[in-house]
Protein backbone atom coordinates (compact mmCIF):
# COMPACT_ATOMS: atom_id res chain seq x y z
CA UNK A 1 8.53 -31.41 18.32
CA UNK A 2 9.43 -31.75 22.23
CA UNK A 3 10.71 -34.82 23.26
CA UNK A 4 8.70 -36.99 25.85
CA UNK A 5 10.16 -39.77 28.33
CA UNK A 6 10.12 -42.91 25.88
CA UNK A 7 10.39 -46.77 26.29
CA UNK A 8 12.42 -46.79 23.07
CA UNK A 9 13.59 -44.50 20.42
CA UNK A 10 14.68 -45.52 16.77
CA UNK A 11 16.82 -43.18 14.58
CA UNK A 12 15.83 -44.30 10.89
CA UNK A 13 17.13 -43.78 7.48
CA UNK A 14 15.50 -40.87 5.51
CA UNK A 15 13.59 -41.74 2.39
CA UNK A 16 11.61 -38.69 1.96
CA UNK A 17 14.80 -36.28 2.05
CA UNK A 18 16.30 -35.23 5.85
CA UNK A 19 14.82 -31.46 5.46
CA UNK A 20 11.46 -33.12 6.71
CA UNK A 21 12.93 -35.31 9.31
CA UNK A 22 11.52 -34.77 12.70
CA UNK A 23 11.36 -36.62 15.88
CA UNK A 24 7.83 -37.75 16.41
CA UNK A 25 6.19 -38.82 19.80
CA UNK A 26 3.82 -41.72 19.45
CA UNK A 27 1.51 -42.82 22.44
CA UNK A 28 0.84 -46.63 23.03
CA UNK A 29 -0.60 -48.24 26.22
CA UNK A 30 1.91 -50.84 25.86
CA UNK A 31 -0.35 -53.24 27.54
CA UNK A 32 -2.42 -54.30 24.55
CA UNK A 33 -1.43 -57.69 23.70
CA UNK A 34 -0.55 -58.12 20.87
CA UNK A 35 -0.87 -54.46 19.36
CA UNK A 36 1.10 -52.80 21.95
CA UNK A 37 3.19 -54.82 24.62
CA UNK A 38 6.38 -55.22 26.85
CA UNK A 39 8.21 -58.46 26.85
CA UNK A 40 11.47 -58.53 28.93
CA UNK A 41 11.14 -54.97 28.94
CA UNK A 42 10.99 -54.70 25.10
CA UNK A 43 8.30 -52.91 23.58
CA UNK A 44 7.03 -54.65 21.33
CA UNK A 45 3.66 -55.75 18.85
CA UNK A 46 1.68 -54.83 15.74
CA UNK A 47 1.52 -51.30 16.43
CA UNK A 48 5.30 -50.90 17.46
CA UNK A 49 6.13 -52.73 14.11
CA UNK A 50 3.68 -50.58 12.36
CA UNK A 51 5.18 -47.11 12.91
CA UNK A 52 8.74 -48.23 12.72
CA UNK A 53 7.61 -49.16 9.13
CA UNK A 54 5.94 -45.90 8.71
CA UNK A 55 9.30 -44.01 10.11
CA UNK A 56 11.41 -45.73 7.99
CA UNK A 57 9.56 -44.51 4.76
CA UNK A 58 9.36 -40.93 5.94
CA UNK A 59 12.95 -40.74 7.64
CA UNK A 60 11.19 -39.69 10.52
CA UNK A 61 12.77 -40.68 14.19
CA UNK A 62 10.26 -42.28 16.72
CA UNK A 63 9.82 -41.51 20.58
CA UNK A 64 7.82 -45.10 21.90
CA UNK A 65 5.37 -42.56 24.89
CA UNK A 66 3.74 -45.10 27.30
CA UNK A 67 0.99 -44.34 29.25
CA UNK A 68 -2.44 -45.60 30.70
CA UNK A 69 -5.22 -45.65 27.57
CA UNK A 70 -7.61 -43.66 29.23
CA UNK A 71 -4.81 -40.28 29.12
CA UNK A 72 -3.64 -41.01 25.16
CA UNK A 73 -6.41 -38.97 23.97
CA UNK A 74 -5.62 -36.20 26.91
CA UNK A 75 -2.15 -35.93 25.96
CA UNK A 76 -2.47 -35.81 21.83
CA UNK A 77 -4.80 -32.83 22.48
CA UNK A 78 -2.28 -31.07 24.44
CA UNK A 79 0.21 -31.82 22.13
CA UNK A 80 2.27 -33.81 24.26
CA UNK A 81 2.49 -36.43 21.93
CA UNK A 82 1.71 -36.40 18.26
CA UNK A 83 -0.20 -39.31 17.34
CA UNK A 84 -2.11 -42.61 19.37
CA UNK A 85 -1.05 -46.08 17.77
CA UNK A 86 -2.93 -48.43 20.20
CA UNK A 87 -5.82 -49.34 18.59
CA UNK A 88 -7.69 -45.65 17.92
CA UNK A 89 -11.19 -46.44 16.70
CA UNK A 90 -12.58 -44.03 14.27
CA UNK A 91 -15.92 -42.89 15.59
CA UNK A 92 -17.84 -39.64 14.59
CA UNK A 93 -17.04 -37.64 17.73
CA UNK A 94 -13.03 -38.49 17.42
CA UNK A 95 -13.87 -37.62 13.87
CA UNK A 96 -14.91 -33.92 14.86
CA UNK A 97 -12.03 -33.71 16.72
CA UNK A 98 -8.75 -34.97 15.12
CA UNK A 99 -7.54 -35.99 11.31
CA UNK A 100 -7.48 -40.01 10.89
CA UNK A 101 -5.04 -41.52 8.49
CA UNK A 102 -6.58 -44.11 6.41
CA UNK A 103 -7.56 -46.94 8.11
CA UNK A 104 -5.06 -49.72 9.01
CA UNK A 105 -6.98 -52.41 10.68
CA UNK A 106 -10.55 -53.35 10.07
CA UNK A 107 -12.28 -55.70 12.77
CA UNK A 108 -15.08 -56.36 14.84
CA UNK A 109 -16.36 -55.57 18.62
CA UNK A 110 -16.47 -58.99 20.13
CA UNK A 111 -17.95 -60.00 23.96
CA UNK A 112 -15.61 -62.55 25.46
CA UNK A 113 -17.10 -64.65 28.82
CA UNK A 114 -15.73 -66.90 31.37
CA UNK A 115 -15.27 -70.26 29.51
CA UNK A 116 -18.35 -72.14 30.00
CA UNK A 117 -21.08 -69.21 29.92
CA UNK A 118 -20.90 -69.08 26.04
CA UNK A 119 -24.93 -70.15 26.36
CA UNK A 120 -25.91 -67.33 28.56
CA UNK A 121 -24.54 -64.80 26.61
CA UNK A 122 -24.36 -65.44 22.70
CA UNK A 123 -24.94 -61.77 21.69
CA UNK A 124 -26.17 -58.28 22.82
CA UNK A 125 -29.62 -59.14 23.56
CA UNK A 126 -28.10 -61.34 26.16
CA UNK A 127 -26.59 -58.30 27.98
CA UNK A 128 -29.55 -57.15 29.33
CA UNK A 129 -29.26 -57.51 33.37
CA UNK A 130 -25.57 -58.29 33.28
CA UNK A 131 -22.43 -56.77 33.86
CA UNK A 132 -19.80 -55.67 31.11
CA UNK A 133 -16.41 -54.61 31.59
CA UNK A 134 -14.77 -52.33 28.92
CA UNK A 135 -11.24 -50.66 28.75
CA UNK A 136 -11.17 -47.04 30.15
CA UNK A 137 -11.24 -44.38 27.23
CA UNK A 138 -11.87 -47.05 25.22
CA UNK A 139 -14.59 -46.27 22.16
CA UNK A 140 -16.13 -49.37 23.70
CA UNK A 141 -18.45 -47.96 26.06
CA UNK A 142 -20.03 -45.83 23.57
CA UNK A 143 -20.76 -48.91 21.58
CA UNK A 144 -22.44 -50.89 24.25
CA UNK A 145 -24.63 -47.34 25.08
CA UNK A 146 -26.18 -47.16 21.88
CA UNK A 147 -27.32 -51.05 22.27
CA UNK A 148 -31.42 -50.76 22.26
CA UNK A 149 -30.91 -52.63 25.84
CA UNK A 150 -28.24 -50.06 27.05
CA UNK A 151 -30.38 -48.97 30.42
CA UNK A 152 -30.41 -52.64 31.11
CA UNK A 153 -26.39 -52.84 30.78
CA UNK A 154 -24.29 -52.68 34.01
CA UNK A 155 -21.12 -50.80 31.93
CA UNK A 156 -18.01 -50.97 34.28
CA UNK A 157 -14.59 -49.53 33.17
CA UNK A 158 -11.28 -50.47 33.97
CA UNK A 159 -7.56 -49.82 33.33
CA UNK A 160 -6.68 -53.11 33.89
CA UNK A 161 -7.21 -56.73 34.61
CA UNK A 162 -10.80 -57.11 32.32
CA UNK A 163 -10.28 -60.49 31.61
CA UNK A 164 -9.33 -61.87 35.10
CA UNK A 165 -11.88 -60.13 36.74
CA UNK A 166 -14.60 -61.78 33.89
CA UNK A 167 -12.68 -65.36 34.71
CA UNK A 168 -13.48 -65.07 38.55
CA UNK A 169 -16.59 -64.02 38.27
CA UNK A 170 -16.84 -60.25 39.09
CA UNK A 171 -17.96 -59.42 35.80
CA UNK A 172 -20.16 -61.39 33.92
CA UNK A 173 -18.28 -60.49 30.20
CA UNK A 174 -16.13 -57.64 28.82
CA UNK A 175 -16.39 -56.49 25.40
CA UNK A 176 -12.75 -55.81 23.28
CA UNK A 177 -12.24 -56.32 19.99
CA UNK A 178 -12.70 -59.68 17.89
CA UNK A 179 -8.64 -60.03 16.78
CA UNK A 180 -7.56 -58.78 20.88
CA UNK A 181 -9.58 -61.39 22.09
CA UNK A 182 -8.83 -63.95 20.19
CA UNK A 183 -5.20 -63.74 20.71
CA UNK A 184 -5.36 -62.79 24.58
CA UNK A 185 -7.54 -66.33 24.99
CA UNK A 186 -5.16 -68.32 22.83
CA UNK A 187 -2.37 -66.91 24.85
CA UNK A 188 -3.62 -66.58 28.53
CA UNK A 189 -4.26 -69.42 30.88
CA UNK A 190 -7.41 -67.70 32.17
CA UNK A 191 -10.66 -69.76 31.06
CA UNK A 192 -12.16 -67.52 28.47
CA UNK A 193 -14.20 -67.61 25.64
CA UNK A 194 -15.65 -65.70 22.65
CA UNK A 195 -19.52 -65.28 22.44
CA UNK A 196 -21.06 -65.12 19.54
CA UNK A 197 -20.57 -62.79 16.62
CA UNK A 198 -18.84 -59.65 16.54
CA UNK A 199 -21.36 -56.85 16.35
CA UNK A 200 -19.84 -53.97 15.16
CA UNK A 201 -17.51 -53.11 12.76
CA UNK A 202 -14.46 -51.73 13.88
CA UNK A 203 -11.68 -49.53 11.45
CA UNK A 204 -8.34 -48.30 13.03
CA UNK A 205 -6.57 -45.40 12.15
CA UNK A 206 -3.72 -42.62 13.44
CA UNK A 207 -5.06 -39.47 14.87
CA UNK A 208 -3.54 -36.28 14.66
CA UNK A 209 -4.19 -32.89 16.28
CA UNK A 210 -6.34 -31.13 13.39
CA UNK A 211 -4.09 -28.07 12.60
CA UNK A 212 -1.97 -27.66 9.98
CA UNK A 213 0.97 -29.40 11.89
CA UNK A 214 -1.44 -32.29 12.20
CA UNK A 215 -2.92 -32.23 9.23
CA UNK A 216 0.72 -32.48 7.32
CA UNK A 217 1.92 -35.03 9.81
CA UNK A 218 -1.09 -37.13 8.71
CA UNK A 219 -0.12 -36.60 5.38
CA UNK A 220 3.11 -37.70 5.17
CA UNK A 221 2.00 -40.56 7.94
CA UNK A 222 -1.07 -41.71 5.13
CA UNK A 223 1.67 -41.79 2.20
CA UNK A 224 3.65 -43.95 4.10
CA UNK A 225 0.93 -46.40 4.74
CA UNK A 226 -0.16 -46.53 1.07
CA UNK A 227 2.78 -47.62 0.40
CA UNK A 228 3.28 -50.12 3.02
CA UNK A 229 -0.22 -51.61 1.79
CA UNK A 230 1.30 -51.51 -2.22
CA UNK A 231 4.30 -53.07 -1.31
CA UNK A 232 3.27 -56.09 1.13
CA UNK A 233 4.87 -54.86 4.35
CA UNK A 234 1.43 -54.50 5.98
CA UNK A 235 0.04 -57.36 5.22
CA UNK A 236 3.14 -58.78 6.23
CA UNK A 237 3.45 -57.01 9.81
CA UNK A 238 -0.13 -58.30 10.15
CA UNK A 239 0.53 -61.76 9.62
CA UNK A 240 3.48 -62.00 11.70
CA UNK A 241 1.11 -60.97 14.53
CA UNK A 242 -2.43 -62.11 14.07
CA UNK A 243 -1.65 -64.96 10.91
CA UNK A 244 -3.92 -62.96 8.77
CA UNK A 245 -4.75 -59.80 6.99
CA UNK A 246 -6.48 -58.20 9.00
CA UNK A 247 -5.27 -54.11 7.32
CA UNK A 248 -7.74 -55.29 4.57
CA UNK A 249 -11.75 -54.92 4.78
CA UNK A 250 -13.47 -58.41 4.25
């Protein structure tokens, strides 16, 4: 598979046998704290961990692809990369197009407000008349369009710079999910704050192209994450991010 311009690249030792070794390029944002991030210029997170674990079980050697969110999807369909670790949301129409692994995260869609504002907007009925940021490409749009109060939604997407624009005012909440949010508020200095429940459930997977490349990549990919799961290193790569299990459903 071609190679791609890459933050990193990690040459691992073969489990599976060398024969099926390949060099894989795998999208991330790598501005998705704390799934997909750069820290003096490291990239770094629960997703980078994740597929180095993967690679080392299938011998496989990873190409780290960084690019905005909104053009992962663009460039797995024309095969410039090979799979999206950032946070892909299984959802019916992704389903029609590409072939998920089994599901590696399971959380919740969660609206997050300017600290203070918690009262005003406690759930989705509380939407109604107000303005919503969600990432670009994200599934997360979709989600707040099939709301019963979706004509009454002002949905506004962005690349970037959700949460400080929700802090100053310009937007009166943005919706991510439950485990993002929670760690961007712990970590950021911006006044933020979760409101309400999360209301809807959430499962994260790998997509490949759905050929028979794909399809083979996934499998190997999906063998490797069983076994992750059997062995603890999942739950372990979880915890050392988030201090839970979150790669289990509740």
């Amino acid at each position: 598979m071609k190679n791609a311009l890459a933050i990193t690249a990690l040459a691992l030792t073969t489990t599976f046998g060398s024969a099926q070794a390949e060099t894989l390029d795998v999208g991330m944002s790598g501005g998705y704290f704390p799934f997909t991030f750069v820290k003096l210029d490291v990239l770094q997170g629960f997703e980078v961990d994740l597929i180095n674990a993967i690679a080392a079980e299938t011998g496989d050697e990873v190409n780290f692809v960084t690019m905005s969110f909104s053009g992962l999807i663009g460039a797995l369909e024309s095969g410039r990369i090979d799979t999206i670790a950032n946070q892909i949301t299984i959802t019916p129409e992704r389903e029609a197009k590409f072939a998920f692994s089994q599901p590696y995260v399971f959380d919740g869609a969660q609206i997050v407000v300017k600290k203070g504002n918690e009262a005003a907007i406690s759930g989705v009925e509380d939407l109604s008349g107000k303005t919503v940021a969600v990432n670009l490409g994200s599934n997360y749009e979709q989600l707040l369009n099939n709301l019963p109060n979706a004509a009454e939604i002002d949905i506004r997407t962005y690349d970037s710079n959700i949460a400080q624009d929700t802090a100053l005012g310009r937007v009166d909440a943005f919706v991510m999910d439950r485990v993002s949010s929670t760690q961007l508020i712990a970590e950021s200095p911006l006044p933020l704050s979760l409101a309400g429940k999360p209301f809807s459930e959430i499962r994260n997977a790998l997509p490949f192209r759905n050929d028979a490349e794909g399809q083979a990549l996934r499998e190997r990919f999906d063998a490797a994450i069983t076994t992750l799961r059997e062995n603890g290193t999942l739950a372990d790569i979880s915890n050392k991010w988030f201090g839970a299990d979150i790669t289990v459903a509740e």
